[in-house]
Protein backbone atom coordinates (compact mmCIF):
# COMPACT_ATOMS: atom_id res chain seq x y z
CA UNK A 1 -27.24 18.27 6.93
CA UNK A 2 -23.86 18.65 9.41
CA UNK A 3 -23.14 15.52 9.99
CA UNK A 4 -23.76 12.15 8.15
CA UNK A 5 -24.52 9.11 10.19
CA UNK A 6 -22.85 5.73 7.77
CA UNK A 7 -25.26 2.78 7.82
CA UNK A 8 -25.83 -0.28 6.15
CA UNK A 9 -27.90 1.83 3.67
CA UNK A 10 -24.47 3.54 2.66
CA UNK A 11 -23.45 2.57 -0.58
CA UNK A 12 -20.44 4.79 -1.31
CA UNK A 13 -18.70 8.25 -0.51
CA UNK A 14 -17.67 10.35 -3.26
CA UNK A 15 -15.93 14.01 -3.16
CA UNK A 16 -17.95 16.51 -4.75
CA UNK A 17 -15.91 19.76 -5.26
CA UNK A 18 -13.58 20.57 -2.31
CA UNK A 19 -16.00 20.56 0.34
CA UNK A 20 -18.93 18.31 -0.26
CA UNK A 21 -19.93 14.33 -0.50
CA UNK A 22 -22.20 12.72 -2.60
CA UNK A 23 -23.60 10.07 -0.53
CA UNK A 24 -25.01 6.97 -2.15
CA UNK A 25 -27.09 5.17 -0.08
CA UNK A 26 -30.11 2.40 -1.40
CA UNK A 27 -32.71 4.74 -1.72
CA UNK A 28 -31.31 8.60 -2.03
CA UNK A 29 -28.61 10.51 -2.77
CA UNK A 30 -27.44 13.45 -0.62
CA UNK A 31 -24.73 16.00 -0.67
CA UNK A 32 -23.15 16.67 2.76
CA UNK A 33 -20.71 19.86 3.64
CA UNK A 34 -17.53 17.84 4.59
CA UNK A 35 -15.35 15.72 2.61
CA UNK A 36 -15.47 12.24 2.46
CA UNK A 37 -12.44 11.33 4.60
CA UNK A 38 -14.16 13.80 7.57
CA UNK A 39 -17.04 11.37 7.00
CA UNK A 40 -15.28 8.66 7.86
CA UNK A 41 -13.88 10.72 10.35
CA UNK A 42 -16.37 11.38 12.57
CA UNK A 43 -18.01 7.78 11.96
CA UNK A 44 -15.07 6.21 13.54
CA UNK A 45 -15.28 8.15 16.65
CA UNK A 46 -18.69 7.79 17.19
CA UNK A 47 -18.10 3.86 16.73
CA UNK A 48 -15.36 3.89 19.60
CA UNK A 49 -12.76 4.71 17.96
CA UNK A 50 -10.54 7.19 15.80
CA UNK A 51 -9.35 7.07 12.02
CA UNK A 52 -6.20 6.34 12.98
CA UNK A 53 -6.98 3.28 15.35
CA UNK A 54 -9.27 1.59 12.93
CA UNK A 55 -6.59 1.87 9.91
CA UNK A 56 -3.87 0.80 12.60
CA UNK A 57 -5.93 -2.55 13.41
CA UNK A 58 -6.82 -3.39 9.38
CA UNK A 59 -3.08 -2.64 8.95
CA UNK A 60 -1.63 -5.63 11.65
CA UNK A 61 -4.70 -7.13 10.37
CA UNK A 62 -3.74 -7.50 7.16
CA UNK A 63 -0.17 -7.36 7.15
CA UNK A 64 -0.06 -3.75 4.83
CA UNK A 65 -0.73 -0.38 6.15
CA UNK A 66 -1.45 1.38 2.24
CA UNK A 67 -5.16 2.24 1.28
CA UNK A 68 -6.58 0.02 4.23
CA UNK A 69 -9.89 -0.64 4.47
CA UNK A 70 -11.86 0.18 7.75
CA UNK A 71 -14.52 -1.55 9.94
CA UNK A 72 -16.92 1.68 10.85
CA UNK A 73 -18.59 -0.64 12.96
CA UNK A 74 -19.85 -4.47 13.18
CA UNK A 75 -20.57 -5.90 9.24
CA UNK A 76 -19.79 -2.58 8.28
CA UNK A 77 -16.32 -2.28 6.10
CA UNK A 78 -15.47 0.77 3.51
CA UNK A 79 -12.21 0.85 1.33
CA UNK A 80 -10.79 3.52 -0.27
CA UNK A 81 -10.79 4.03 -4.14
CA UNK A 82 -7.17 5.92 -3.48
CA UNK A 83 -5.23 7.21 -0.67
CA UNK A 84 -7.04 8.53 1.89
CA UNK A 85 -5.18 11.40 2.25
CA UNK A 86 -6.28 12.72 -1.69
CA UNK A 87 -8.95 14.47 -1.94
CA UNK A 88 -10.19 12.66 -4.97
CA UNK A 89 -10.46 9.47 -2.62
CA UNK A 90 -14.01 7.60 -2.34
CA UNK A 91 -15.48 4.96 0.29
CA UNK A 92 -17.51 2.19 -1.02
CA UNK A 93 -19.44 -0.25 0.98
CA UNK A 94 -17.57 -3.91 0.75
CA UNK A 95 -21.52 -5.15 1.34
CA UNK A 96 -22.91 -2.96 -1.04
CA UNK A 97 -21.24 -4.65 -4.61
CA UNK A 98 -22.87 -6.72 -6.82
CA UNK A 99 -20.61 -6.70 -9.89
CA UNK A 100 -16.86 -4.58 -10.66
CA UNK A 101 -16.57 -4.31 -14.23
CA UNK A 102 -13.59 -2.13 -16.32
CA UNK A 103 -14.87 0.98 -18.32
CA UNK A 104 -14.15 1.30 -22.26
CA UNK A 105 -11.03 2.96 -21.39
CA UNK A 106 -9.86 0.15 -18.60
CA UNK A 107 -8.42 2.89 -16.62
CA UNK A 108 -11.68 3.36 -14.86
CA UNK A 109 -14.33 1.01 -13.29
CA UNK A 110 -18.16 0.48 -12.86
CA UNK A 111 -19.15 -0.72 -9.67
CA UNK A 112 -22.86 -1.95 -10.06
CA UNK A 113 -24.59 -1.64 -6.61
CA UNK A 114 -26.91 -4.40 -4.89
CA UNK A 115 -29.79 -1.91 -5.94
CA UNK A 116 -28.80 -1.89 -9.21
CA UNK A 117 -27.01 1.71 -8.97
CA UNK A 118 -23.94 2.18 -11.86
CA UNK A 119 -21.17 4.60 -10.76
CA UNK A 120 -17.86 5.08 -12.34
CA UNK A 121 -14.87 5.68 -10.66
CA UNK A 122 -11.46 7.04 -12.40
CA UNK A 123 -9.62 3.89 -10.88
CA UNK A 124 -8.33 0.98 -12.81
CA UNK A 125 -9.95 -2.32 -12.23
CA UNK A 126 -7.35 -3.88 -11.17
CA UNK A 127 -6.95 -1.30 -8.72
CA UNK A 128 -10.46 -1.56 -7.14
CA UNK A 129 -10.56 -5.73 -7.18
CA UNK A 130 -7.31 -5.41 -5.10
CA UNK A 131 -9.29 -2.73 -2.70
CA UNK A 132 -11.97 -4.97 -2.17
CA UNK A 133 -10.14 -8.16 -1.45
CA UNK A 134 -8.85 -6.46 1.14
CA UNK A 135 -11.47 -5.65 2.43
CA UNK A 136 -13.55 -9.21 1.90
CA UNK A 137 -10.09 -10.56 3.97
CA UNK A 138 -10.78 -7.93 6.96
CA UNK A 139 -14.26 -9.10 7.05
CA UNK A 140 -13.14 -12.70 7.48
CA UNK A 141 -10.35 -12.37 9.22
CA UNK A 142 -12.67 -9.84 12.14
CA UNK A 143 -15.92 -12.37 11.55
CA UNK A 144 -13.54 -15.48 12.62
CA UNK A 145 -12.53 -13.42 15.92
CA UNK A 146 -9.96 -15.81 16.97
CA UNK A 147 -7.33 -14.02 18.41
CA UNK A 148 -4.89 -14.60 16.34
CA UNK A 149 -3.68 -11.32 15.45
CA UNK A 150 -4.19 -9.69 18.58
């Protein structure tokens, strides 16, 4: 597969060596020939938009421009588990979590998936409760529509 299509399915977006995803989504897993942040990429434009634009509106959004989360499209939000431009940086699915909990070490989490899929990310708790507050306050702020930070 070329080109990966995100959807509400989409769970998260990990890097897998230098060139490859692993895509969780509810009911597979796949492994897609382009990094996660050309994922993203190319989901952005086909929503209407580039990269750039959609991290451009979360950042007036939200009032900070570091490790942003994005809308892809309607109900559809992803932050980043580092800075996008790493190449160790993941997408997860604000919809998609069910429970963040800290690994044994606490330097790493488990994010436990509305389908009841565990993965662990090298990322401190803290770290990845900040990342999706974010983006729970994007989702508000663009479900509210009001204007007010246009």
């Amino acid at each position: 597969m070329r080109y990966y299509i995100i959807n509400e399915d989409t769970h998260a977006i990990l890097p897998y060596l230098d060139i490859y995803s692993i895509i969780y989504e509810r009911n597979e897993i796949k492994i897609i020939k382009r990094s996660p942040q050309s994922i993203i990429n190319f989901n952005c434009l086909i929503n209407g938009s580039t990269y750039d634009g959609r991290h451009k509106g979360s950042s007036k959004i939200l009032g900070c421009s570091y490790k942003s989360p994005i809308s892809i499209k309607d109900n559809l939000i992803f932050f980043p588990t580092s800075s996008p431009r790493l190449k160790k940086c993941s997408w997860i699915n604000l919809n998609s979590i069910n429970f963040i909990d800290s690994y044994k070490d606490k330097k790493s989490s488990t994010i436990t998936f509305d389908n009841n899929l565990k993965l662990l990310f090298h990322v401190s708790t803290t770290i990845i409760n900040n990342q999706y507050l974010k983006a729970l306050l994007l989702n508000n702020k663009l479900n509210k529509k009001t204007g007010q930070f246009m």
